[in-house]
C-alpha atoms as a PDB file:
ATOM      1  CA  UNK A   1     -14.038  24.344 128.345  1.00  0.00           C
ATOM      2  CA  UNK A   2     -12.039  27.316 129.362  1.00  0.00           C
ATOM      3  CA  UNK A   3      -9.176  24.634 131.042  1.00  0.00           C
ATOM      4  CA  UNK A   4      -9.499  23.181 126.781  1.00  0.00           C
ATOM      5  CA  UNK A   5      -8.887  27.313 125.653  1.00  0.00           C
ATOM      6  CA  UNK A   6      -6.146  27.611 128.389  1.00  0.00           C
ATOM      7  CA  UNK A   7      -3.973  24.671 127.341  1.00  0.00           C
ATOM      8  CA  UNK A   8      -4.874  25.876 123.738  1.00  0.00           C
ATOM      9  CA  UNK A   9      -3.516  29.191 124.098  1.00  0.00           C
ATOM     10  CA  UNK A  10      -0.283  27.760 125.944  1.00  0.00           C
ATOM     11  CA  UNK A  11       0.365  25.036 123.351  1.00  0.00           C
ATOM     12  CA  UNK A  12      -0.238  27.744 120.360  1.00  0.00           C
ATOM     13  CA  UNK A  13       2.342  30.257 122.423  1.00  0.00           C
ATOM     14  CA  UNK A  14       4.819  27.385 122.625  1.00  0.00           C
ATOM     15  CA  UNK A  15       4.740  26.492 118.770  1.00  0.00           C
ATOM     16  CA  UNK A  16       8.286  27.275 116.601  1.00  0.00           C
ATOM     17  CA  UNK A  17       5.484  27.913 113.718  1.00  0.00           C
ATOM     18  CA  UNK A  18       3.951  31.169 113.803  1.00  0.00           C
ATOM     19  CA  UNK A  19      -0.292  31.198 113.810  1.00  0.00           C
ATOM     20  CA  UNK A  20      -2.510  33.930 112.904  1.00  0.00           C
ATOM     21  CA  UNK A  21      -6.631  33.258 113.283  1.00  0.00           C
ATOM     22  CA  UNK A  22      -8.252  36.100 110.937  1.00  0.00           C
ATOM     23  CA  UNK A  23     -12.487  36.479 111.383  1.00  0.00           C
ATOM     24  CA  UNK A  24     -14.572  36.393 108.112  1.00  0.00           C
ATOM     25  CA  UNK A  25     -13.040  40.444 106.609  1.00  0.00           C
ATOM     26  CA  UNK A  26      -9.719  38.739 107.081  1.00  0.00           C
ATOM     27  CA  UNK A  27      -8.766  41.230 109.899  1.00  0.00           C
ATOM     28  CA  UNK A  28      -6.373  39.336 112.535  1.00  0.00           C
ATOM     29  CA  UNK A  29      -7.733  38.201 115.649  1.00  0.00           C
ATOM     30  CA  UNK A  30      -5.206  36.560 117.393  1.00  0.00           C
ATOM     31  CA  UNK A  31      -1.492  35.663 116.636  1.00  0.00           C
ATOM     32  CA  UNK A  32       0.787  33.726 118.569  1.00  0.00           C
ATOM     33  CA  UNK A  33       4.150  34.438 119.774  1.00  0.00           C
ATOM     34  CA  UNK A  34       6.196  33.104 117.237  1.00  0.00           C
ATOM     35  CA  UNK A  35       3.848  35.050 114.171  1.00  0.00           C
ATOM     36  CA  UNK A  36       4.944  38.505 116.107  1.00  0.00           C
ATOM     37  CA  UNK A  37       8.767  37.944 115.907  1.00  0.00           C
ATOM     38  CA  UNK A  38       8.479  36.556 112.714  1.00  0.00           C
ATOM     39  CA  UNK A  39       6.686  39.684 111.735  1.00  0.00           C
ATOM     40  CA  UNK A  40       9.224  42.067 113.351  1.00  0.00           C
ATOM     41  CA  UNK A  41       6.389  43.563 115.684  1.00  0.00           C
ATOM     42  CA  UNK A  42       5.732  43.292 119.309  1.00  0.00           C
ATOM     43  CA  UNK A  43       2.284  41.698 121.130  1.00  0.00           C
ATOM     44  CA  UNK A  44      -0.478  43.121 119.865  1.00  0.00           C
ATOM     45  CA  UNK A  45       1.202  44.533 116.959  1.00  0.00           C
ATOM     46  CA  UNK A  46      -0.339  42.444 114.690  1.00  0.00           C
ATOM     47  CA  UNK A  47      -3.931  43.766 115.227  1.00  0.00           C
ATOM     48  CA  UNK A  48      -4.433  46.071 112.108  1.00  0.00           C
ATOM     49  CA  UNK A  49      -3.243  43.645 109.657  1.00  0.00           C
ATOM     50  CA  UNK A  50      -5.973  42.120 106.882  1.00  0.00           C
ATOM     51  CA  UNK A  51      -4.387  38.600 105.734  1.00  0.00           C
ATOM     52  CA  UNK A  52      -5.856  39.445 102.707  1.00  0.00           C
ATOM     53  CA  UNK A  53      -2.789  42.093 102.036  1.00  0.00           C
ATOM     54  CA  UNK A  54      -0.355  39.181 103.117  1.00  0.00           C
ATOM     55  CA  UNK A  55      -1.944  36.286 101.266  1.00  0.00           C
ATOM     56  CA  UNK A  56      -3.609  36.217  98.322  1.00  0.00           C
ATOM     57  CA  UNK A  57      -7.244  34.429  98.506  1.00  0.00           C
ATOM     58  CA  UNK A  58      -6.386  32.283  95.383  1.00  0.00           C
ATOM     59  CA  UNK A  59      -2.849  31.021  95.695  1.00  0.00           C
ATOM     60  CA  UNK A  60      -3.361  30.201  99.788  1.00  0.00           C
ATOM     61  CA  UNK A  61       0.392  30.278  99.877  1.00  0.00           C
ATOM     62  CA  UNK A  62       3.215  32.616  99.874  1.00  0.00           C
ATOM     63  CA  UNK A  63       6.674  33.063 100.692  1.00  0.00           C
ATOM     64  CA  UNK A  64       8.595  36.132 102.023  1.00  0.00           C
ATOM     65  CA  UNK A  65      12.171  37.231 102.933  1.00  0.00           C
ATOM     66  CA  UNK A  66      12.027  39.148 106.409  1.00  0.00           C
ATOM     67  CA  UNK A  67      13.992  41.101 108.999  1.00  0.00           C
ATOM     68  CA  UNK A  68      13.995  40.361 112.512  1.00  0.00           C
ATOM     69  CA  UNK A  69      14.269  42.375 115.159  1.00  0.00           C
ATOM     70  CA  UNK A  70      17.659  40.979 115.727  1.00  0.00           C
ATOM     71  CA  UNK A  71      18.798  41.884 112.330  1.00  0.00           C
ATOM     72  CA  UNK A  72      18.591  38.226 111.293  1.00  0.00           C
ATOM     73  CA  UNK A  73      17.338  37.282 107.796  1.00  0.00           C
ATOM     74  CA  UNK A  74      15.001  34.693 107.521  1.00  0.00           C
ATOM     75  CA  UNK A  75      12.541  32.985 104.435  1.00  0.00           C
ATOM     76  CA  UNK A  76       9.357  32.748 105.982  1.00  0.00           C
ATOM     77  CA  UNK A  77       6.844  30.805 103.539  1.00  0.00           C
ATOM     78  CA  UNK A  78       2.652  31.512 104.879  1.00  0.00           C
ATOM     79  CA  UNK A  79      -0.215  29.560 104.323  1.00  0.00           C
ATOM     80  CA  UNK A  80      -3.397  29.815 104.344  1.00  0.00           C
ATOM     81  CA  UNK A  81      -6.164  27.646 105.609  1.00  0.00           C
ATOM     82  CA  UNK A  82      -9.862  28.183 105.614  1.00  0.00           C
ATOM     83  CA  UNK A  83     -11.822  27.705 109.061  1.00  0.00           C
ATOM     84  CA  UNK A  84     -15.686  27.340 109.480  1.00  0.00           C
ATOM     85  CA  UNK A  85     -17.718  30.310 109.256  1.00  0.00           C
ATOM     86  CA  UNK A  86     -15.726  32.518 106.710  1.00  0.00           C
ATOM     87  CA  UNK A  87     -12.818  32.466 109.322  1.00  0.00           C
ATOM     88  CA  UNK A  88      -9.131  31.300 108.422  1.00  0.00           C
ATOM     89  CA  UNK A  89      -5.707  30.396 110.166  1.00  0.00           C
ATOM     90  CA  UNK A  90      -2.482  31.925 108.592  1.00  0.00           C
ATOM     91  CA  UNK A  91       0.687  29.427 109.476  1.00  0.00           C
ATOM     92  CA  UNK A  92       4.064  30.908 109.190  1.00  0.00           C
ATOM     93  CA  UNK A  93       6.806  28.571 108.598  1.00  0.00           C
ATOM     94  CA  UNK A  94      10.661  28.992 108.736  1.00  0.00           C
ATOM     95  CA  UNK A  95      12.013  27.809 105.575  1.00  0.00           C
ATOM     96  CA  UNK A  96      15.001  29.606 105.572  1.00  0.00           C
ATOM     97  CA  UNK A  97      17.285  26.254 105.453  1.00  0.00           C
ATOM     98  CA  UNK A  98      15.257  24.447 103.191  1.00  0.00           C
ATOM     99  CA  UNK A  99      15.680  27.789 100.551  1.00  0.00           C
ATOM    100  CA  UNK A 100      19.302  27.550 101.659  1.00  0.00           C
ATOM    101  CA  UNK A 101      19.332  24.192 100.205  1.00  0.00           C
ATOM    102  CA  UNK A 102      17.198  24.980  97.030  1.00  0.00           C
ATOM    103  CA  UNK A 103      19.810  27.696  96.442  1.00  0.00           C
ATOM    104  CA  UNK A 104      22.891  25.225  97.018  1.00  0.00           C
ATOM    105  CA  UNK A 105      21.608  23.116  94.352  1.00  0.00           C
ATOM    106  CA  UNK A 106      21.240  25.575  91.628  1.00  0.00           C
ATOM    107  CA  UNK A 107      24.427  26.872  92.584  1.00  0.00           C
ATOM    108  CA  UNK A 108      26.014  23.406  91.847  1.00  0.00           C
ATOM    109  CA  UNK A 109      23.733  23.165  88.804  1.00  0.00           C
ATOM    110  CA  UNK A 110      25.010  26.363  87.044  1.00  0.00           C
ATOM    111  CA  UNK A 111      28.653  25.717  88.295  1.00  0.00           C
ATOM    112  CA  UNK A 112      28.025  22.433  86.048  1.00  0.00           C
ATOM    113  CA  UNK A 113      26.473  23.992  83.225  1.00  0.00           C
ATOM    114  CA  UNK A 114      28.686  26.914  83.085  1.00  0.00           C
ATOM    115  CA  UNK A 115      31.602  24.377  83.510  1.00  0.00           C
ATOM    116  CA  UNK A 116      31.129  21.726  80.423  1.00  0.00           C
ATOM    117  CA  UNK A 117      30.593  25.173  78.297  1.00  0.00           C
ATOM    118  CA  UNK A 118      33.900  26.447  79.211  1.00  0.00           C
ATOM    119  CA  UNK A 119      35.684  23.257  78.825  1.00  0.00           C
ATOM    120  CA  UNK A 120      34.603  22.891  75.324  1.00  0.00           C
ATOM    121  CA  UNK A 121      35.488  26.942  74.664  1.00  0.00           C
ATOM    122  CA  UNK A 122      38.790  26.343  76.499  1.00  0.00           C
ATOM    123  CA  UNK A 123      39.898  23.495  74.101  1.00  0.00           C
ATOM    124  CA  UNK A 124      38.760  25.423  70.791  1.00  0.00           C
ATOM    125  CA  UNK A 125      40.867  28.256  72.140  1.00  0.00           C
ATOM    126  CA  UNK A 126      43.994  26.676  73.139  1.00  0.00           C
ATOM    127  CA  UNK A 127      44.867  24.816  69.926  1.00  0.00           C
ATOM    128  CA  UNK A 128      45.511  27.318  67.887  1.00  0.00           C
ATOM    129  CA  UNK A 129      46.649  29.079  70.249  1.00  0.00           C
ATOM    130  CA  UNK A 130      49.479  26.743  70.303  1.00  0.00           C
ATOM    131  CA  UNK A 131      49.398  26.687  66.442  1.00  0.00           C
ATOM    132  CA  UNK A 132      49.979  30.700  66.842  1.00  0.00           C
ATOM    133  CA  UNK A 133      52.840  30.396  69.567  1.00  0.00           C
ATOM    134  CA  UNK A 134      54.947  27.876  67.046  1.00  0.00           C
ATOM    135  CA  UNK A 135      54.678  30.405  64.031  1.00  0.00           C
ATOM    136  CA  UNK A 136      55.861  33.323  66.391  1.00  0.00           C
ATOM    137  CA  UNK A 137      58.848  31.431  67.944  1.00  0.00           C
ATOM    138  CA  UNK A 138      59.607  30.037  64.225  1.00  0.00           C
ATOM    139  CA  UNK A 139      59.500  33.696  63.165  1.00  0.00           C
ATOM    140  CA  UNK A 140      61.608  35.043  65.641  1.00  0.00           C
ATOM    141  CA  UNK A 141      64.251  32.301  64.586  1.00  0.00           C
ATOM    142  CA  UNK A 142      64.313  33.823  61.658  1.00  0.00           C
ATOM    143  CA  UNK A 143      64.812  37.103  62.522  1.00  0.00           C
ATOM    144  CA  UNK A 144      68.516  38.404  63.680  1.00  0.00           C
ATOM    145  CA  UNK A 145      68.934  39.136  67.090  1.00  0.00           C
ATOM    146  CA  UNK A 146      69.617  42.789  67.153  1.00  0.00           C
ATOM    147  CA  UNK A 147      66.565  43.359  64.787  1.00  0.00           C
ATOM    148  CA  UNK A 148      63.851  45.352  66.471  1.00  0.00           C
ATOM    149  CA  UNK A 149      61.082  43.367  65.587  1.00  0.00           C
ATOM    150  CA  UNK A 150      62.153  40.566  67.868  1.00  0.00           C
ATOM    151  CA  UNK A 151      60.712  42.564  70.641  1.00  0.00           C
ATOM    152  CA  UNK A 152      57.459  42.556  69.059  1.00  0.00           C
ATOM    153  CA  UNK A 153      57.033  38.472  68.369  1.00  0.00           C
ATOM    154  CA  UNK A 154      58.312  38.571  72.115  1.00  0.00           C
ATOM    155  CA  UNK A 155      55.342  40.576  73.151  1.00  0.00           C
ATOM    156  CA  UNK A 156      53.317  38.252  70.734  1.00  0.00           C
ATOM    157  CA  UNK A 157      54.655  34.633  73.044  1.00  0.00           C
ATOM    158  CA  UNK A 158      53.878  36.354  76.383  1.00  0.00           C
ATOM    159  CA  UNK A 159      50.663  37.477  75.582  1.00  0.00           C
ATOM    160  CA  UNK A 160      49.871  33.957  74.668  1.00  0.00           C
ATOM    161  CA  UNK A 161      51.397  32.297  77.746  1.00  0.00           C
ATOM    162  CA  UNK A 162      49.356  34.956  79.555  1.00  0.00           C
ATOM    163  CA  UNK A 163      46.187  33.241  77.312  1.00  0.00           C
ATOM    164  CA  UNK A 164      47.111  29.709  78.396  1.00  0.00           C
ATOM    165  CA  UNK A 165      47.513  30.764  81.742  1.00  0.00           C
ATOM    166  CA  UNK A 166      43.979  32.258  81.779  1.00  0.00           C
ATOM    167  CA  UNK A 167      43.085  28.703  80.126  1.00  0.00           C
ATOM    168  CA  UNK A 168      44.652  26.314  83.172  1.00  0.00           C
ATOM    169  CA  UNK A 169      41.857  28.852  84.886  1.00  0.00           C
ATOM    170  CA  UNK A 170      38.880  27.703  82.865  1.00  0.00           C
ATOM    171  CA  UNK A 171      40.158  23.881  83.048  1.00  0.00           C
ATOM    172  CA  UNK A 172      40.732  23.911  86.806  1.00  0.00           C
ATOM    173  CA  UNK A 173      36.864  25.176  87.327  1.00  0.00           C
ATOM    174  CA  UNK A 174      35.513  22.690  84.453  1.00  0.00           C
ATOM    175  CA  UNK A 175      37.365  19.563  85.349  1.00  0.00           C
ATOM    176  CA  UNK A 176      35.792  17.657  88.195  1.00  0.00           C
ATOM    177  CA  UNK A 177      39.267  17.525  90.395  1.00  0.00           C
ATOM    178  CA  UNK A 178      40.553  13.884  92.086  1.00  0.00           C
ATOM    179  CA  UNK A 179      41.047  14.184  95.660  1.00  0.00           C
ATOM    180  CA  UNK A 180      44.044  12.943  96.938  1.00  0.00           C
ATOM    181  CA  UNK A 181      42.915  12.842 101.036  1.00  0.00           C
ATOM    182  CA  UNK A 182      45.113  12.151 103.793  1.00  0.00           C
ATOM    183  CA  UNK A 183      45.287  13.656 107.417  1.00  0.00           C
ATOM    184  CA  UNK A 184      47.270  16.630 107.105  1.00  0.00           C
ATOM    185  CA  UNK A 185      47.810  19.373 109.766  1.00  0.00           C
ATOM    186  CA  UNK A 186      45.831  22.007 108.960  1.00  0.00           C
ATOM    187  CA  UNK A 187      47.755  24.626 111.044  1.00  0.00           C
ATOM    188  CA  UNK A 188      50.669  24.210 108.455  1.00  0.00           C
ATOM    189  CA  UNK A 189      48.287  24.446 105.583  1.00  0.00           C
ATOM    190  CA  UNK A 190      47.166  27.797 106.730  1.00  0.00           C
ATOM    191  CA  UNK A 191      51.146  28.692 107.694  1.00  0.00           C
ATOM    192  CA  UNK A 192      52.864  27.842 104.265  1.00  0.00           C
ATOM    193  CA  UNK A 193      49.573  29.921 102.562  1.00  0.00           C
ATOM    194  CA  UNK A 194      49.917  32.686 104.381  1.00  0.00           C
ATOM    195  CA  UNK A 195      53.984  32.486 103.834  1.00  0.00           C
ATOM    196  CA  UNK A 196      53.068  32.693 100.100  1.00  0.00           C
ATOM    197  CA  UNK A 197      51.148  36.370 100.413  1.00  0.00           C
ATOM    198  CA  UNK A 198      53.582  37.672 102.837  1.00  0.00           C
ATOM    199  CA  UNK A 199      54.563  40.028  99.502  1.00  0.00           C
ATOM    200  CA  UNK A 200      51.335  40.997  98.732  1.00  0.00           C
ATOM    201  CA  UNK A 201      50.667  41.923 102.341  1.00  0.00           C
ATOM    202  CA  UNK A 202      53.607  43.939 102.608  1.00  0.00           C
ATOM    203  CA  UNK A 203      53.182  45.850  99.606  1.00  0.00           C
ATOM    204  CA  UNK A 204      49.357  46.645 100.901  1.00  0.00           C
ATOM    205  CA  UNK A 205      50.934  47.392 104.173  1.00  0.00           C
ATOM    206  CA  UNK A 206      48.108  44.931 105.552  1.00  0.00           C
ATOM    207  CA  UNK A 207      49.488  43.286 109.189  1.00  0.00           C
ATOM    208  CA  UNK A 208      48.465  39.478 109.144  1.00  0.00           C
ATOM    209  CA  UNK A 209      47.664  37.672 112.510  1.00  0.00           C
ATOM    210  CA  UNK A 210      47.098  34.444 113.039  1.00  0.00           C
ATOM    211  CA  UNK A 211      45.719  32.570 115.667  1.00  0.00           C
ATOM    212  CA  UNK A 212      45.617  28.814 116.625  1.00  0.00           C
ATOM    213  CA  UNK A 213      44.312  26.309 119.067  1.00  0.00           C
ATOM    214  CA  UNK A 214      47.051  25.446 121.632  1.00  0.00           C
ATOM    215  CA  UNK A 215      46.285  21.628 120.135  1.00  0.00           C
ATOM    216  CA  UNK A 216      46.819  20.106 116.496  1.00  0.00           C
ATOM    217  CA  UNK A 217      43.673  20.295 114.517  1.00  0.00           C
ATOM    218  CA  UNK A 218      43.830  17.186 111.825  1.00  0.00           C
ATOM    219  CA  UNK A 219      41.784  17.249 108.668  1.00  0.00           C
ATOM    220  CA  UNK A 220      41.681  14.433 106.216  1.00  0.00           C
ATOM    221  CA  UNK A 221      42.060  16.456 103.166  1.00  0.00           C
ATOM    222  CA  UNK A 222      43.704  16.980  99.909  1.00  0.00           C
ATOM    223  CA  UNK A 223      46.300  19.835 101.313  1.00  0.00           C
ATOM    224  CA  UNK A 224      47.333  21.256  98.032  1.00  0.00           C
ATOM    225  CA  UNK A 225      43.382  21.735  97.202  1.00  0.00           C
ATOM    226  CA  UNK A 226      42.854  23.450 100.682  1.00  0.00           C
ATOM    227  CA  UNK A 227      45.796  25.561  99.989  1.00  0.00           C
ATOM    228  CA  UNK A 228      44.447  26.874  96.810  1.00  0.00           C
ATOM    229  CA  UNK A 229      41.167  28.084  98.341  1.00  0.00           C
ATOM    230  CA  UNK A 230      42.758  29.636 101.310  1.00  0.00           C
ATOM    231  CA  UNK A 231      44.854  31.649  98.684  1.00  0.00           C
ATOM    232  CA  UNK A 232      41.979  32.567  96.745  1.00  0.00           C
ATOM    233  CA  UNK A 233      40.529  34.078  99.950  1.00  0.00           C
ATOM    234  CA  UNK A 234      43.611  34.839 101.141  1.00  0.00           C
ATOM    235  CA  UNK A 235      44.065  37.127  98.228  1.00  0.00           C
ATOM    236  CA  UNK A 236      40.558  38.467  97.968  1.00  0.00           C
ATOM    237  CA  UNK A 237      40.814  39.590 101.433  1.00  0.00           C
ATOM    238  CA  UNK A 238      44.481  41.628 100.626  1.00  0.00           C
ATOM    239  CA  UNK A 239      43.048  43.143  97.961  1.00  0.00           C
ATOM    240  CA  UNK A 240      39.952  44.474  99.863  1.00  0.00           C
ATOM    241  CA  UNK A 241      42.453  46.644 101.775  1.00  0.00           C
ATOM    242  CA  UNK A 242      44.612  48.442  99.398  1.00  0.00           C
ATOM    243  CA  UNK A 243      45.562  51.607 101.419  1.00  0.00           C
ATOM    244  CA  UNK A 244      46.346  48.813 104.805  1.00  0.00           C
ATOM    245  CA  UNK A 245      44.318  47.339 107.327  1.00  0.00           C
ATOM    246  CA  UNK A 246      44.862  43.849 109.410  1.00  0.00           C
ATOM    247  CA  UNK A 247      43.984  40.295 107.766  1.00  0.00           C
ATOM    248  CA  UNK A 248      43.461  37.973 110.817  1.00  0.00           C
ATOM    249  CA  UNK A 249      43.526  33.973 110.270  1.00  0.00           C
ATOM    250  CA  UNK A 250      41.586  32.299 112.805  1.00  0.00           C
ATOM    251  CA  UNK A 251      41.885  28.157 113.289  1.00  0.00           C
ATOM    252  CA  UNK A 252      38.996  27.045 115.250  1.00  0.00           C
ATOM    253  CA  UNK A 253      37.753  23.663 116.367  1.00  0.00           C
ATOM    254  CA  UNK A 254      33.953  23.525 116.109  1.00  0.00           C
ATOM    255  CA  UNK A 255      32.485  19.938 117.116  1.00  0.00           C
ATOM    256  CA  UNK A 256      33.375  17.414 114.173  1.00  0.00           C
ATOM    257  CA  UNK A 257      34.383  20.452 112.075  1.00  0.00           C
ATOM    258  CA  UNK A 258      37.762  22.611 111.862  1.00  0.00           C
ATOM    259  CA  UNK A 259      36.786  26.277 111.037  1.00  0.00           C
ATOM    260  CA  UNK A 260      39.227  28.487 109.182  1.00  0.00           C
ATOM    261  CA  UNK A 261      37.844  31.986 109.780  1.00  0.00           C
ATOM    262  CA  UNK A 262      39.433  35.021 107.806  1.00  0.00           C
ATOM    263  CA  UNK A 263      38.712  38.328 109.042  1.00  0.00           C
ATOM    264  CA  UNK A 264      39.633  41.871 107.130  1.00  0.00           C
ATOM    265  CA  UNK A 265      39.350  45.268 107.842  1.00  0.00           C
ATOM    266  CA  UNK A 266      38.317  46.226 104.389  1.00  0.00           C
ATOM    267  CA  UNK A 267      35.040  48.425 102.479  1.00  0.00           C
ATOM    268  CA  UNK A 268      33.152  45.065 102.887  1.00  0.00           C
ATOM    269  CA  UNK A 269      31.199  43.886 100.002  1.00  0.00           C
ATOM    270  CA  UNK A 270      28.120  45.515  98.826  1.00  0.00           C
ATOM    271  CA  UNK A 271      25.002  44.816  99.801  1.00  0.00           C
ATOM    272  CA  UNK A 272      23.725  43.960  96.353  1.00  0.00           C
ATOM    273  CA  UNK A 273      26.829  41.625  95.138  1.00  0.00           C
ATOM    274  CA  UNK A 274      26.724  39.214  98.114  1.00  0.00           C
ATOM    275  CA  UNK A 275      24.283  36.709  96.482  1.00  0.00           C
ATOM    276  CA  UNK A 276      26.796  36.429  93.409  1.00  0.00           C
ATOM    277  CA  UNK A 277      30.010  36.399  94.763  1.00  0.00           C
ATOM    278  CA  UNK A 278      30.321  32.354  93.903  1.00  0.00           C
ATOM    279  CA  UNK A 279      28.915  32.604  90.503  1.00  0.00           C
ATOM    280  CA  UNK A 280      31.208  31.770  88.119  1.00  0.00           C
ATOM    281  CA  UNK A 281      32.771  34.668  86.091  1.00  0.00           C
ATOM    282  CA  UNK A 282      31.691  37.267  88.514  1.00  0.00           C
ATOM    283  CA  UNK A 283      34.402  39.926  89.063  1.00  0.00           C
ATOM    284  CA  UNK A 284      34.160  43.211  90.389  1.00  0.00           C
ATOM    285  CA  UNK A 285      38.277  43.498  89.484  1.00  0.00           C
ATOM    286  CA  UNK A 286      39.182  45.003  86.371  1.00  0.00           C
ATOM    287  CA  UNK A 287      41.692  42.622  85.519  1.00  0.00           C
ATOM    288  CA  UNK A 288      39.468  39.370  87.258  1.00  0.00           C
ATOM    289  CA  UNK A 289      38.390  36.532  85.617  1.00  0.00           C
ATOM    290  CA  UNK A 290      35.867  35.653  88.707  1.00  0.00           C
ATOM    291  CA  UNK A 291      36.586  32.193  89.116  1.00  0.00           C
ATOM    292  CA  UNK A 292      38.702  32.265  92.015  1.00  0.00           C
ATOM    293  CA  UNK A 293      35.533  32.063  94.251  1.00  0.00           C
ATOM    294  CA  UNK A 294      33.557  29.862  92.236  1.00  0.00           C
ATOM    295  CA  UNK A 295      36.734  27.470  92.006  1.00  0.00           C
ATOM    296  CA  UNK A 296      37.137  27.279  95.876  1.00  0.00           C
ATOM    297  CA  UNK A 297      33.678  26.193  96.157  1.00  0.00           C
ATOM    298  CA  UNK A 298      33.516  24.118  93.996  1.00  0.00           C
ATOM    299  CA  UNK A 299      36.638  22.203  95.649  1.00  0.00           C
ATOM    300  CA  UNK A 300      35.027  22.799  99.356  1.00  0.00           C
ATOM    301  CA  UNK A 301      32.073  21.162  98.727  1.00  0.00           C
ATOM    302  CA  UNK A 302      34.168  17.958  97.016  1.00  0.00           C
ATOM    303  CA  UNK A 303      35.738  17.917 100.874  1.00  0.00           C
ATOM    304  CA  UNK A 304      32.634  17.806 101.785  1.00  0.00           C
ATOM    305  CA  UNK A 305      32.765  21.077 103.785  1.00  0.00           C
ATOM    306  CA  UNK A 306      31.217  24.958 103.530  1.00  0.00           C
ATOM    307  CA  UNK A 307      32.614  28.009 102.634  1.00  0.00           C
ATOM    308  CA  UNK A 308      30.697  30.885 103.323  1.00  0.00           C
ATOM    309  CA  UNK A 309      30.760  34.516 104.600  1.00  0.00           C
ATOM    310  CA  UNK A 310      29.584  37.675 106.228  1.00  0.00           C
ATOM    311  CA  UNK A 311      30.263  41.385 105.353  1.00  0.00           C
ATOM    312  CA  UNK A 312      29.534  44.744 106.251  1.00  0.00           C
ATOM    313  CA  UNK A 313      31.194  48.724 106.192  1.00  0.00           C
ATOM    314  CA  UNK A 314      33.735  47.066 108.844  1.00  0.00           C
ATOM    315  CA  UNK A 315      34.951  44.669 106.689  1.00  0.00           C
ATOM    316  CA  UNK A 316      34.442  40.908 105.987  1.00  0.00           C
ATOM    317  CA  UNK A 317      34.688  37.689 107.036  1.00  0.00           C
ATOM    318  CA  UNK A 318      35.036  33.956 105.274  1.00  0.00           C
ATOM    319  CA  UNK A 319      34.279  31.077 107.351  1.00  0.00           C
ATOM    320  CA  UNK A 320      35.297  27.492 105.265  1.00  0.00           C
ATOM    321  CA  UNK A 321      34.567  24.450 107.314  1.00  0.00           C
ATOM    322  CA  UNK A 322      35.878  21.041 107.068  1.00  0.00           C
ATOM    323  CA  UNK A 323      35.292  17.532 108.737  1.00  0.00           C
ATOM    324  CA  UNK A 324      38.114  16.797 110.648  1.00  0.00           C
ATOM    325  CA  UNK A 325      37.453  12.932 109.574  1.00  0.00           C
ATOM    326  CA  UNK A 326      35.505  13.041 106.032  1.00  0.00           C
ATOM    327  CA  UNK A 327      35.805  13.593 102.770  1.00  0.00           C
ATOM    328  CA  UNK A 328      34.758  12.086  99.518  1.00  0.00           C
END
């Protein structure tokens, strides 16, 4: 019998999934490795804890978002499960992935939603739009050219190409976009991008550095797609650093995937806005239109690849992956 508790106890200690056994008052009698790191505490830690605070008699189940030790964020769903005698087991599960996935889908859910309703705005918008652009250039035809009120139907016309421009926006998120794949060095994908920002840079007296594998990394991809997110973040990343700082472009081979890692050296991104930065329409620019983001995912996950990120007071860093040989 004690050789049956022995194994026991080692099998219990060895188990990914956290297991607390509470007596009849719910107070916590044992609990296995795995339940103290997923509980932040050390051995022995757990011994004042009543599982009746952590799960509620009724439900049996419940899910929390907790902080390691090492700082690491994880969904952790408990459940509870009545023993003989009063007693009951608590099992603590890591769910963080499948929440990740949950999350993924009602991302791509309200990216869809949000997308047929702007299409349909979009449309109502732009035609008389263009109804309002032919009177103003018919007017100005009419109006000599030294006459000071042609400067105000010019002022009229480019605030309505500066409309339609804001338009192709809302089309390019709502239309599902045709991939035209074919291997394409992705090294001169990042080059020609970051050609196109050298202005920006300079003007926010940002240095940008890049850095390559000393071999070709091929991705079959659409390359003026990839560009257009890499500018997005590209952009984004500038713009994080207006008084200067260092943008660093990192091309990394990662099994079957090709990372493109941008680092800044900006305020980082608060704490509190991280879980919408993707959401369509979310800005924190006064002059954004927030779909910059939501746009590059959107065309990421058609490549069948990731874009994600990590940020903090040091600045902040987007990771997009893509399979060197896939795509849809």
């Amino acid at each position: 019998m004690d050789m049956d508790r022995k194994v026991l106890s080692e099998v219990l200690e060895c188990l990914p999934t956290g297991v607390m056994l509470a007596d009849e008052s719910g107070a916590v009698t044992y609990a296995n490795r795995a339940a103290h790191e997923y509980m932040g505490v050390d051995g022995g830690g757990l011994g004042g804890v009543n599982i009746r605070d952590i799960v509620l008699h009724g439900s049996g189940r419940k899910d929390l978002m907790i902080r390691t030790k090492g700082d690491e964020r994880l969904t952790v769903r408990l459940t509870r499960i009545p023993l003989s005698g009063g007693c009951a087991a608590v099992v603590l599960t890591d769910i963080s992935e499948i929440h990740r996935l949950q999350q993924e889908l009602l991302k791509m859910d309200r990216l869809a939603s949000v997308g047929e309703l702007t299409s349909g705005i979009a449309h109502e918008i732009r035609n008389p739009l263009a109804g309002i652009k032919t009177t103003a250039q018919a007017l100005k035809a009419e109006i000599p050219e030294n006459d000071h009120r042609t400067a105000y139907v010019d002022r009229i016309v480019m605030e309505i190409d500066r409309l339609n421009k804001l338009l192709m926006s809302f089309f390019d998120f709502a239309r599902p976009r045709e991939l035209s794949l074919r291997s394409c060095d992705l090294k001169k994908v990042i080059e020609d991008t970051v050609f196109t920002v050298q202005d920006l840079a300079r003007k926010n007296r940002v240095q940008i550095m890049e850095f390559y594998p000393p071999r070709g990394l091929t991705v079959k991809a659409d390359p003026g797609l990839v560009q257009q997110v890499l500018m997005n973040v590209f952009i984004n990343a500038l713009q994080a650093m207006p008084s200067g700082g260092r943008m660093e472009v990192h091309l990394l081979e990662n099994g079957p995937l090709a990372n493109v890692e941008v680092r800044d050296t900006g305020r980082g991104i608060p704490e509190d806005l991280r879980g919408r930065i993707f959401d369509p329409f979310f800005t924190t620019k006064p002059k954004g239109v927030g779909l910059g983001l939501s746009i590059s995912y959107r065309l990421i996950k058609m490549h069948s690849g990731t874009i994600s990120f990590v940020s903090g007071p040091s600045g902040t860093v987007f990771t997009i992956s893509l399979p060197k040989g896939a795509g849809k």
